[in-house]
Each structure stands twice: as structure tokens, then as C-alpha cells.
C-alpha atoms as a PDB file:
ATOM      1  CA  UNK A   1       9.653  -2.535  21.184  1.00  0.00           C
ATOM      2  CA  UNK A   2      12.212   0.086  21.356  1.00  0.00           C
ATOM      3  CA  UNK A   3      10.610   1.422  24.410  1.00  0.00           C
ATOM      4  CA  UNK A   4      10.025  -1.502  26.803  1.00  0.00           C
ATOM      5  CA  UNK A   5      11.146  -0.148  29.245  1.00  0.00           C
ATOM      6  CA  UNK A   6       8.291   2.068  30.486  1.00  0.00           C
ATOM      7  CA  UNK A   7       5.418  -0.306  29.457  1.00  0.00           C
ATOM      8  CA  UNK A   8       4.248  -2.146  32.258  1.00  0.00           C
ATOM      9  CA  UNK A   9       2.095  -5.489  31.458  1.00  0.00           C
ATOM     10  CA  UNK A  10      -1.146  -4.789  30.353  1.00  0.00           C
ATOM     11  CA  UNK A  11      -0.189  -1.079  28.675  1.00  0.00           C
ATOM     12  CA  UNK A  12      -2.344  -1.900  25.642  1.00  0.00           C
ATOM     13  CA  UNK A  13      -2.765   0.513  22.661  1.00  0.00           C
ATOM     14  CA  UNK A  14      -5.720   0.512  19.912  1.00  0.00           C
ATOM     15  CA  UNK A  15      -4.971   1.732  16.409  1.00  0.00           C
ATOM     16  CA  UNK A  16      -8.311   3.330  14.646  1.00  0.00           C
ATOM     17  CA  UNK A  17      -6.561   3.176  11.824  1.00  0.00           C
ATOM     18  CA  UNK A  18      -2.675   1.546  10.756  1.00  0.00           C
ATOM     19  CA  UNK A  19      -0.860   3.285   8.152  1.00  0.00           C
ATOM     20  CA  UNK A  20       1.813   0.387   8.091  1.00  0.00           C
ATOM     21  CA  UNK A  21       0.515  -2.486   8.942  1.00  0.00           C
ATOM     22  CA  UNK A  22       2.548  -6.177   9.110  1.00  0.00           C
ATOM     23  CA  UNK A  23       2.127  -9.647   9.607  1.00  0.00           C
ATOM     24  CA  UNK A  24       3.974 -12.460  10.094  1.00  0.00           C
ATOM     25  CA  UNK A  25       7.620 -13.379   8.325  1.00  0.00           C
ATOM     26  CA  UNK A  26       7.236  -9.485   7.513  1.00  0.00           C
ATOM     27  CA  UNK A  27       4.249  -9.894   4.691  1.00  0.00           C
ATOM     28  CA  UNK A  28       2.043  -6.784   4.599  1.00  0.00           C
ATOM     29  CA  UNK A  29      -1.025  -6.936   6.856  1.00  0.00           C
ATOM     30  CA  UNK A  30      -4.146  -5.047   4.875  1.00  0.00           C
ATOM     31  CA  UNK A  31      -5.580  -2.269   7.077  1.00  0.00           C
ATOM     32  CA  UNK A  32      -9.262  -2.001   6.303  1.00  0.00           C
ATOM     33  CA  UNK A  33     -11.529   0.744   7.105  1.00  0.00           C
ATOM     34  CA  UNK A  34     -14.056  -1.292  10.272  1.00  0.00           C
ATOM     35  CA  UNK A  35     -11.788  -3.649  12.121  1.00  0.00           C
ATOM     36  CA  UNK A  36     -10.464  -3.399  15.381  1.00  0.00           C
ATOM     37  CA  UNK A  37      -6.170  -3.812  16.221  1.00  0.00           C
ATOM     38  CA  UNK A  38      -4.425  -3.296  18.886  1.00  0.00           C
ATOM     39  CA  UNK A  39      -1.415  -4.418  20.757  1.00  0.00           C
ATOM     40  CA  UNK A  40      -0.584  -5.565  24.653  1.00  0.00           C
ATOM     41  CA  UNK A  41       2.561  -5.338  26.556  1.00  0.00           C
ATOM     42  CA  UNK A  42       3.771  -7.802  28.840  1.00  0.00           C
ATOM     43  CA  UNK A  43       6.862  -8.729  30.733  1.00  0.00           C
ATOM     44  CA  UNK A  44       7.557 -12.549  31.334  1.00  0.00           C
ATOM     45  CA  UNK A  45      10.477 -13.652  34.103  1.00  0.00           C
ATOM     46  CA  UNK A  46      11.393 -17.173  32.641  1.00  0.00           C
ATOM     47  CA  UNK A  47      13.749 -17.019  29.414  1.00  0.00           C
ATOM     48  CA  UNK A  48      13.304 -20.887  28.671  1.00  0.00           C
ATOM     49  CA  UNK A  49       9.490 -19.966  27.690  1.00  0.00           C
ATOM     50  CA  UNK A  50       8.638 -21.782  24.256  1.00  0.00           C
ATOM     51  CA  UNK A  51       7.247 -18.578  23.592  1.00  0.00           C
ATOM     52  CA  UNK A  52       5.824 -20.138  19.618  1.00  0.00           C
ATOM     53  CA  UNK A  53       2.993 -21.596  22.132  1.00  0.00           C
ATOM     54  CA  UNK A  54       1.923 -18.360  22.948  1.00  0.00           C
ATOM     55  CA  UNK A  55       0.772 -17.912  19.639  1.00  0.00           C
ATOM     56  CA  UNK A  56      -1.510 -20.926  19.937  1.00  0.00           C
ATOM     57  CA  UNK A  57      -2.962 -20.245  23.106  1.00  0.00           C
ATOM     58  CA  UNK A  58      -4.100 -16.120  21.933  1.00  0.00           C
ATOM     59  CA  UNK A  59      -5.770 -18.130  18.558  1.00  0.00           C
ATOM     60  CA  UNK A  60      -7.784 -20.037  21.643  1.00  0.00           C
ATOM     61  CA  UNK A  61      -8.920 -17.453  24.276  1.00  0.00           C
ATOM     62  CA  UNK A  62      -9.587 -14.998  21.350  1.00  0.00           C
ATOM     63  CA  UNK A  63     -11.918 -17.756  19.597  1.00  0.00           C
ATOM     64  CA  UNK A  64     -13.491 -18.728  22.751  1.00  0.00           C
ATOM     65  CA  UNK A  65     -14.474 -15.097  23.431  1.00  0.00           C
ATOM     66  CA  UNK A  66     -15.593 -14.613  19.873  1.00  0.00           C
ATOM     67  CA  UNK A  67     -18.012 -17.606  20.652  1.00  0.00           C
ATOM     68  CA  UNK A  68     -19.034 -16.537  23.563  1.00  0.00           C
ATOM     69  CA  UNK A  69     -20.103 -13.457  21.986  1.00  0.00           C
ATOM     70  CA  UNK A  70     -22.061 -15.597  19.699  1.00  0.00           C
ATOM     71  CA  UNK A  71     -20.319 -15.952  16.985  1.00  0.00           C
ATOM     72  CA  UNK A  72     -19.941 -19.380  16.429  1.00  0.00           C
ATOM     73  CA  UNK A  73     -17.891 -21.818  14.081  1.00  0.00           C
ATOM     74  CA  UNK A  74     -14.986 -19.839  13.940  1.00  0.00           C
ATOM     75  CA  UNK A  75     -11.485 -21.565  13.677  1.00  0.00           C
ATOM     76  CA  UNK A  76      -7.750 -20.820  13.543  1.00  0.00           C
ATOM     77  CA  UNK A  77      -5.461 -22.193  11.096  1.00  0.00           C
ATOM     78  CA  UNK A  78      -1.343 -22.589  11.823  1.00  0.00           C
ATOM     79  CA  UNK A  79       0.349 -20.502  12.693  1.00  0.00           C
ATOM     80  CA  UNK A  80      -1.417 -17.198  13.242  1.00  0.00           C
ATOM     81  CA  UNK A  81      -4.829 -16.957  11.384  1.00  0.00           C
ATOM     82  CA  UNK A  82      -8.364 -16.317  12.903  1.00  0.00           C
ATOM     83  CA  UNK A  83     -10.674 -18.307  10.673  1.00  0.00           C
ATOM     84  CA  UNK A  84     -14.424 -18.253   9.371  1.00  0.00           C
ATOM     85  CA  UNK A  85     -15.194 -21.212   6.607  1.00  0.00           C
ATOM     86  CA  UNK A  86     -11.907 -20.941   4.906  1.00  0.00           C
ATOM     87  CA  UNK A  87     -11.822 -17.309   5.134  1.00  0.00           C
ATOM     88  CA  UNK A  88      -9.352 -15.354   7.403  1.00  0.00           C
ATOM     89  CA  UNK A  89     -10.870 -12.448   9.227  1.00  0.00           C
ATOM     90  CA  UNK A  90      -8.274 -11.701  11.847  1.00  0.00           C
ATOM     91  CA  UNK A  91      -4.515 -12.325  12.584  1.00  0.00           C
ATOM     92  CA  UNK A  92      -1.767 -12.385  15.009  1.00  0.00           C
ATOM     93  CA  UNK A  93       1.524 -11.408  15.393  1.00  0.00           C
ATOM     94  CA  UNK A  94       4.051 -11.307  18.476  1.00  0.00           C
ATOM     95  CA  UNK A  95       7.189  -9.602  18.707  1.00  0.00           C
ATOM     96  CA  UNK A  96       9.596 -10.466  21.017  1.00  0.00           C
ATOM     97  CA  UNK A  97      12.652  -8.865  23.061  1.00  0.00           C
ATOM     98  CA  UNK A  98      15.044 -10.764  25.392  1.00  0.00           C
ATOM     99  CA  UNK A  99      16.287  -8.333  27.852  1.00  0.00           C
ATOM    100  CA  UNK A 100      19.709  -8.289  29.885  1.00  0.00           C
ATOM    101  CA  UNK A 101      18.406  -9.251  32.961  1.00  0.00           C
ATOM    102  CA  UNK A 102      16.709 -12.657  31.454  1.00  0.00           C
ATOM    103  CA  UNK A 103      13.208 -11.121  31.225  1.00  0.00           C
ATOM    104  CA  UNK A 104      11.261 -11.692  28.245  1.00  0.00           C
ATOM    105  CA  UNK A 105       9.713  -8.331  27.018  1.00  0.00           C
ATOM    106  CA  UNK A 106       6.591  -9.226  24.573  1.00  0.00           C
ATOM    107  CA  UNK A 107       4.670  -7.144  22.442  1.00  0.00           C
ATOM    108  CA  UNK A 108       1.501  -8.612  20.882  1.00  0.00           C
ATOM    109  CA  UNK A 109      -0.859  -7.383  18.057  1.00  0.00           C
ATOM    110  CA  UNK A 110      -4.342  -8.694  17.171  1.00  0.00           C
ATOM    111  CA  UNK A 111      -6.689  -7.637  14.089  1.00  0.00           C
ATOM    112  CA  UNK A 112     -10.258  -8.073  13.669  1.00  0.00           C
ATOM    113  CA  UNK A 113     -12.012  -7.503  10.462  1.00  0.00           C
ATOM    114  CA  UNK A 114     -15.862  -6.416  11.789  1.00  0.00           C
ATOM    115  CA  UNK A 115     -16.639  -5.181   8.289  1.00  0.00           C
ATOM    116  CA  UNK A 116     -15.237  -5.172   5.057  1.00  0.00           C
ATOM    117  CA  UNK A 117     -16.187  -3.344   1.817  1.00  0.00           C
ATOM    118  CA  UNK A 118     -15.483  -4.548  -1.338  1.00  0.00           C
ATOM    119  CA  UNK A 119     -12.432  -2.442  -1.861  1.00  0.00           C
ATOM    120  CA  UNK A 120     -11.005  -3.854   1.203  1.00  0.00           C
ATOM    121  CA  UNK A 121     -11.866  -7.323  -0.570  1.00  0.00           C
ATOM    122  CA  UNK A 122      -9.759  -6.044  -3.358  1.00  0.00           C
ATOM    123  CA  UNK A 123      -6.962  -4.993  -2.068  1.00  0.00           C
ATOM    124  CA  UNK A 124      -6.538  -8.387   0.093  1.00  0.00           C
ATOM    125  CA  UNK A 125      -4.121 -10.879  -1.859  1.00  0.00           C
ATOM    126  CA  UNK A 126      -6.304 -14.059  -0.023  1.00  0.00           C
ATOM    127  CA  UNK A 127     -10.242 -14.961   1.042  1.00  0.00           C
ATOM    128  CA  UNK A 128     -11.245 -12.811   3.750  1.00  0.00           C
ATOM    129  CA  UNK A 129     -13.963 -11.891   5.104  1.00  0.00           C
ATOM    130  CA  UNK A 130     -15.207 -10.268   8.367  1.00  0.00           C
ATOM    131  CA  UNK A 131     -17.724 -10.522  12.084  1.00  0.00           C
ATOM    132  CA  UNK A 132     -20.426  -8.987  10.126  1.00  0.00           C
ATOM    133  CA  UNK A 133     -20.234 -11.869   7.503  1.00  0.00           C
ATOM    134  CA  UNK A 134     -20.169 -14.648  10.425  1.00  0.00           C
ATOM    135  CA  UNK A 135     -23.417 -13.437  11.892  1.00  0.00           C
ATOM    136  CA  UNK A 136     -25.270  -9.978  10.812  1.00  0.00           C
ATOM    137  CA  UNK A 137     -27.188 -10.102  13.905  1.00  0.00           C
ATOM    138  CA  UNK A 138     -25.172  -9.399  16.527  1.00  0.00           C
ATOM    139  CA  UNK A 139     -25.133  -5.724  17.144  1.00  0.00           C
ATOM    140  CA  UNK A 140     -22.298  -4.974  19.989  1.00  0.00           C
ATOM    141  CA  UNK A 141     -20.956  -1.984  21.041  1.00  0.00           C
ATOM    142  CA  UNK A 142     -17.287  -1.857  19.795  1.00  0.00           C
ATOM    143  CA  UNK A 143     -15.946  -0.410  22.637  1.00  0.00           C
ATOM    144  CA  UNK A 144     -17.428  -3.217  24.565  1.00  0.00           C
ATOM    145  CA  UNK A 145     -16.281  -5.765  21.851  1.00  0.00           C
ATOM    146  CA  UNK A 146     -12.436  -4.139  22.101  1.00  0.00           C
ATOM    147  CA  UNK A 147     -13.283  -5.167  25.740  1.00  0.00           C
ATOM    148  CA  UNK A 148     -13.455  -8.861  25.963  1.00  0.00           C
ATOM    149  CA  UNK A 149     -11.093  -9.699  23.453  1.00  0.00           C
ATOM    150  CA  UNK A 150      -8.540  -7.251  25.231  1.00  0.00           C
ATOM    151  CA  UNK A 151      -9.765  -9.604  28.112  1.00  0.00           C
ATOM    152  CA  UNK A 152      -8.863 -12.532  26.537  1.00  0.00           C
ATOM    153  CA  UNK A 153      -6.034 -11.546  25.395  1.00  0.00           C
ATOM    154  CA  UNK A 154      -4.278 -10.458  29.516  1.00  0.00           C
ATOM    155  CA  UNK A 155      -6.166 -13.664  30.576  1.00  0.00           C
ATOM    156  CA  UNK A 156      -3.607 -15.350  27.953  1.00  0.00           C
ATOM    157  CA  UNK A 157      -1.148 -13.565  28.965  1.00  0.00           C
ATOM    158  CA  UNK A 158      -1.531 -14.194  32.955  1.00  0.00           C
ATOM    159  CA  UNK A 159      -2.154 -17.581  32.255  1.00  0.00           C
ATOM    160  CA  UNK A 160       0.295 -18.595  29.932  1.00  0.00           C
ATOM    161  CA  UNK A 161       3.985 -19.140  31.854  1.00  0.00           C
ATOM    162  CA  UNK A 162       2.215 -22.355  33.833  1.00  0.00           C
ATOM    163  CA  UNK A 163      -0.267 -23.207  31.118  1.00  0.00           C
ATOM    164  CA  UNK A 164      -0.075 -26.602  30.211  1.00  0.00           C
ATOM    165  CA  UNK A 165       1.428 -27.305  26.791  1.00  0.00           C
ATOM    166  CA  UNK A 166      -0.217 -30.821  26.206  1.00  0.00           C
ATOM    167  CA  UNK A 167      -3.669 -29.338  27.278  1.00  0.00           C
ATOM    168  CA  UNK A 168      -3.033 -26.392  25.305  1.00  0.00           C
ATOM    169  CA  UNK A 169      -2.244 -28.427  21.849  1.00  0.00           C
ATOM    170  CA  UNK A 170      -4.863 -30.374  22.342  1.00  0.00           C
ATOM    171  CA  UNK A 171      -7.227 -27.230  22.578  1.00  0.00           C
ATOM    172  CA  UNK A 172      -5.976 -26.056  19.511  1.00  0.00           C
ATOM    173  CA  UNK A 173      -6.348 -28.928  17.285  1.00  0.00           C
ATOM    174  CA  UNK A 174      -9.992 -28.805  18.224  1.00  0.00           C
ATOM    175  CA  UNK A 175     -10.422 -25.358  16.556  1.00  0.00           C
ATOM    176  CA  UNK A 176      -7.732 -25.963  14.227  1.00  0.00           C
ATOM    177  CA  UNK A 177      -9.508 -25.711  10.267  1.00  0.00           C
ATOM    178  CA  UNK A 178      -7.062 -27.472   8.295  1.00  0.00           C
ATOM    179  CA  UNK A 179      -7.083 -30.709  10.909  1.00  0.00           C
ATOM    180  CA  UNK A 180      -6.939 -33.839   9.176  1.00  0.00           C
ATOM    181  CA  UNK A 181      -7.346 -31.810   5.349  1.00  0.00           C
ATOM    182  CA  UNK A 182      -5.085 -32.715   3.099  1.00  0.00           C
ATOM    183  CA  UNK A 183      -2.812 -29.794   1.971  1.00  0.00           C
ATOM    184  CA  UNK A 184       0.717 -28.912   0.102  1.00  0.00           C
ATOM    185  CA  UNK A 185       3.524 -27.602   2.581  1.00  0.00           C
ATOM    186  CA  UNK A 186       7.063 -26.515   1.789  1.00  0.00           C
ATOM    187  CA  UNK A 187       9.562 -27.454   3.942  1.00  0.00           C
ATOM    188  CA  UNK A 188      13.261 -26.323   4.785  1.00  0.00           C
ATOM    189  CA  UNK A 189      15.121 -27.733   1.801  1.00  0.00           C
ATOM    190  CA  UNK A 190      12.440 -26.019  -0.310  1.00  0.00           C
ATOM    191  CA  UNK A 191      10.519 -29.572  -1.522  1.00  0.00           C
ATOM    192  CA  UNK A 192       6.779 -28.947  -2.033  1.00  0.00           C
ATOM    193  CA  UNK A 193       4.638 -32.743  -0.797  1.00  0.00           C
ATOM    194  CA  UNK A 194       1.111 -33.201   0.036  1.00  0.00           C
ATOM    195  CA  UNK A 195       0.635 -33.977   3.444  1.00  0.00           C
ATOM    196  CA  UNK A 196      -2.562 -34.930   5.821  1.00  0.00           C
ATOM    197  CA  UNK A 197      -2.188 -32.040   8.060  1.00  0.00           C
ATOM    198  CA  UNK A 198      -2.885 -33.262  11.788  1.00  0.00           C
ATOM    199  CA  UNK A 199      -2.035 -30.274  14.396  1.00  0.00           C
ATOM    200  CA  UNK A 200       0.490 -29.675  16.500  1.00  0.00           C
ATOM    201  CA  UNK A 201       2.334 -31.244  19.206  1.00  0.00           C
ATOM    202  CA  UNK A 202       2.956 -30.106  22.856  1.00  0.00           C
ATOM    203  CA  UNK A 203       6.121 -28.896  21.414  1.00  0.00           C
ATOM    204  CA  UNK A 204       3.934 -26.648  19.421  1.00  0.00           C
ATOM    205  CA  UNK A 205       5.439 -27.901  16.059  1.00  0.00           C
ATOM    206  CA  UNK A 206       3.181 -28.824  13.105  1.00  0.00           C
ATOM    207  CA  UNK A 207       2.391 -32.407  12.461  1.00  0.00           C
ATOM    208  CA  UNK A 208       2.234 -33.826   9.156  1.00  0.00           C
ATOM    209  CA  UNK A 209       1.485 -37.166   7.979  1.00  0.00           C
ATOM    210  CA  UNK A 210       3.194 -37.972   4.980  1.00  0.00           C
ATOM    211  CA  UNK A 211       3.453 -41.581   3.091  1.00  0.00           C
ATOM    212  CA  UNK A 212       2.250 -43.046   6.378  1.00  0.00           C
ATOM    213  CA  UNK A 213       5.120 -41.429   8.431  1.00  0.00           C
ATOM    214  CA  UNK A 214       4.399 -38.825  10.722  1.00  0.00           C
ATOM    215  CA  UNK A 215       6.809 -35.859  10.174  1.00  0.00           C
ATOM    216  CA  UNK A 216       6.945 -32.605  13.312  1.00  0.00           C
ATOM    217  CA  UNK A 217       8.047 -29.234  11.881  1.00  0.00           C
ATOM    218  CA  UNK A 218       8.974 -26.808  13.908  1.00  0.00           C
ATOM    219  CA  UNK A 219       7.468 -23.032  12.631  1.00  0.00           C
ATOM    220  CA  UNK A 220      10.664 -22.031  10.495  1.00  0.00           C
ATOM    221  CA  UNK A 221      11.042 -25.212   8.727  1.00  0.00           C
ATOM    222  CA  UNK A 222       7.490 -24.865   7.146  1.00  0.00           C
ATOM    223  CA  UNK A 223       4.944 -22.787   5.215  1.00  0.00           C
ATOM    224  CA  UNK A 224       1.126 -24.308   4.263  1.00  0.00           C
ATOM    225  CA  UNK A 225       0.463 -23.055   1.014  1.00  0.00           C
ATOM    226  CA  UNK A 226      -2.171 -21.568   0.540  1.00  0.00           C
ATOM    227  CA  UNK A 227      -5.583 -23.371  -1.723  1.00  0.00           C
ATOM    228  CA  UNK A 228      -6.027 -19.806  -3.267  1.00  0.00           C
ATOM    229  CA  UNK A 229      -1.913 -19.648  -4.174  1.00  0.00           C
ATOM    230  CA  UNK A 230      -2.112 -23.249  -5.732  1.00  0.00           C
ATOM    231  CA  UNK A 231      -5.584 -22.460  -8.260  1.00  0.00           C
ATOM    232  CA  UNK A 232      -3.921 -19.517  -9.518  1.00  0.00           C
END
């Protein structure tokens, strides 16, 4: 980020290993010992950008290549987490710069669990799990794995400044796990209700349906909790 300057889009870096690792709202992102991270530059032009959609729309391309891959059934869950039957086995995070001359610099960070042993189980604080778990049969070469979702991720990227927002929202409430579940949020004023969660908007905020009213959060006003947070 502090370097913008000289990364032109596309300049993409893979970590074989992250020694401090983050997520989103600054929580701790668990580096494992077979996964594959790595982030992309890019440069956008428009400053009025709703750049939370972007978010959405790199949970999409990177399922769809996962799937075409063959590894099917996996979802993504708001805001940021790549899903396989309740358990998260990839993440993503964006930081973003706004630079003097209205450009929008972006820097954007994917991880993929492929395998994970069972101390990497125990030093995760939530149900994970990994690629090998979603299907043991696929055997691809991870350089040519790093390959397509790096693809996915500058098709995103290219695509995004004149994607459409309604087609994108609709997209992602098709892959979207927690879709009409029922689940506990928190919102701003710190009051914890159950809600019927029902995706998000083409404003990209999360829609909840609570006591037959629905109710549009925008990403700071909220937090799902999580099922695992709630049994304990």
C-alpha cells in the first residue's frame, strides 16, 4: 500500500508462507502450512466506485473457477468468506487507497486452504476446513491452480467498474450459504436479534428480515455471529 506507486494493475505477489497474516476488521488470519495467498494490484479511475461490491463479485469469479475446476458446492458467506458445508476454507480482504489525483489504488488478498493438518485445525478459532476435504480426487498442479484463480481474480478486476450491481447481487445470493437461514446479527447500537438472513441488495448491503420488516445494513453497521461463537 505504501508503495502504489510503482505497481501497475495486475503486479500480483504469492506468499509461500505469511508470517503476519490478517483478515478483515483487523482479526488475525491463520497461516497454515498447504494453502495458497496472494495479493493483486490494481488502479481504478472512478472515485464514486462502491468499492464494498468488489468484495462480492471476487467471492463469485473465485467460486465459479473453483467449480469449474470441479470442485463443486462451494459457497460464500457475507462479507468475505469462501465456504464448503459450513466450513470456511478461504477468505478475502481488500485494502484500499484514494490517491490525489481521484484514482482509486486497490490492493487485494485471497487465501486458499488446499490442505490442512490437524494442528492447523487447532490453532483456527472457527470450522475450517480445506480443497482436499471438498474433493480428494482432484489432483492439480498448484502452480496451475495459483493460475486460474489469479485469472479470476484480473477478470474481476477488468470487469468490475461497469459490472452491473443488480446482476451482480443477484449472483451472489445464489452462492450465498446463510440465504434464507435464520441467524443472530449485532447491529450498530450493539442489540443482538435473530433475523432470516436474505442477501444483499444492489447497494451491496445485507438484508435482514426481522418481525416481518425487512431491515438493509450497510457492512459497518453489522456483524453475523457466528453458530460456533453462540454454542460456546
Amino acid at each position: 500500500m505504501e508503495k502504489n506507486c510503482i505497481y501497475p494493475n495486475g503486479h500480483t505477489c504469492f506468499a509461500e508462507e505469511q508470517t503476519n497474516a490478517r483478515g478483515v476488521s483487523g482479526n488475525r488470519w491463520q497461516n497454515v502450512n498447504k494453502n495458497i495467498c496472494f495479493s493483486v494490484a490494481w488502479n481504478f479511475k472512478e472515485n464514486s466506485l462502491n468499492l464494498h461490491m468488489l468484495n462480492f463479485l471476487v467471492a463469485i469469479k473465485l467460486i465459479e473457477a473453483l467449480d469449474r475446476i470441479g470442485y463443486i458446492g462451494i459457497q460464500a458467506k457475507w462479507p468475505n468468506d469462501i465456504i464448503y458445508e459450513g466450513f470456511k476454507i478461504g477468505g478475502i480482504l481488500i485494502d484500499i487507497k484514494f490517491k490525489k489525483n481521484s484514482q482509486i489504488f486497490v490492493v487485494l488478498g485471497v487465501g486458499i486452504n488446499l490442505e490442512l493438518s490437524s494442528t492447523d485445525k487447532k490453532n483456527i478459532d472457527q470450522k475450517a476446513s480445506d480443497l482436499q476435504s471438498v474433493d480428494s480426487k482432484i489432483k492439480l498442479d498448484r502452480n496451475k491452480f495459483s493460475a486460474e484463480l489469479l485469472g479470476a481474480i484480473i477478470e474481476c478486476l477488468s470487469q468490475f467498474e461497469k459490472y452491473d450491481y443488480k446482476k451482480l447481487s443477484d449472483e451472489w445470493n445464489r452462492i450465498d450459504y446463510n440465504f434464507n437461514k435464520v441467524k443472530m446479527i449485532e447491529v450498530c447500537n450493539n442489540e443482538i436479534i435473530e433475523v432470516q438472513i436474505k442477501g444483499i441488495n444492489a447497494n451491496g448491503q445485507l438484508c435482514c428480515l426481522y418481525k416481518n420488516k425487512l431491515n438493509n445494513y450497510n457492512f459497518n453497521e453489522v456483524k453475523i455471529i457466528k453458530d460456533e461463537i453462540l454454542r460456546n
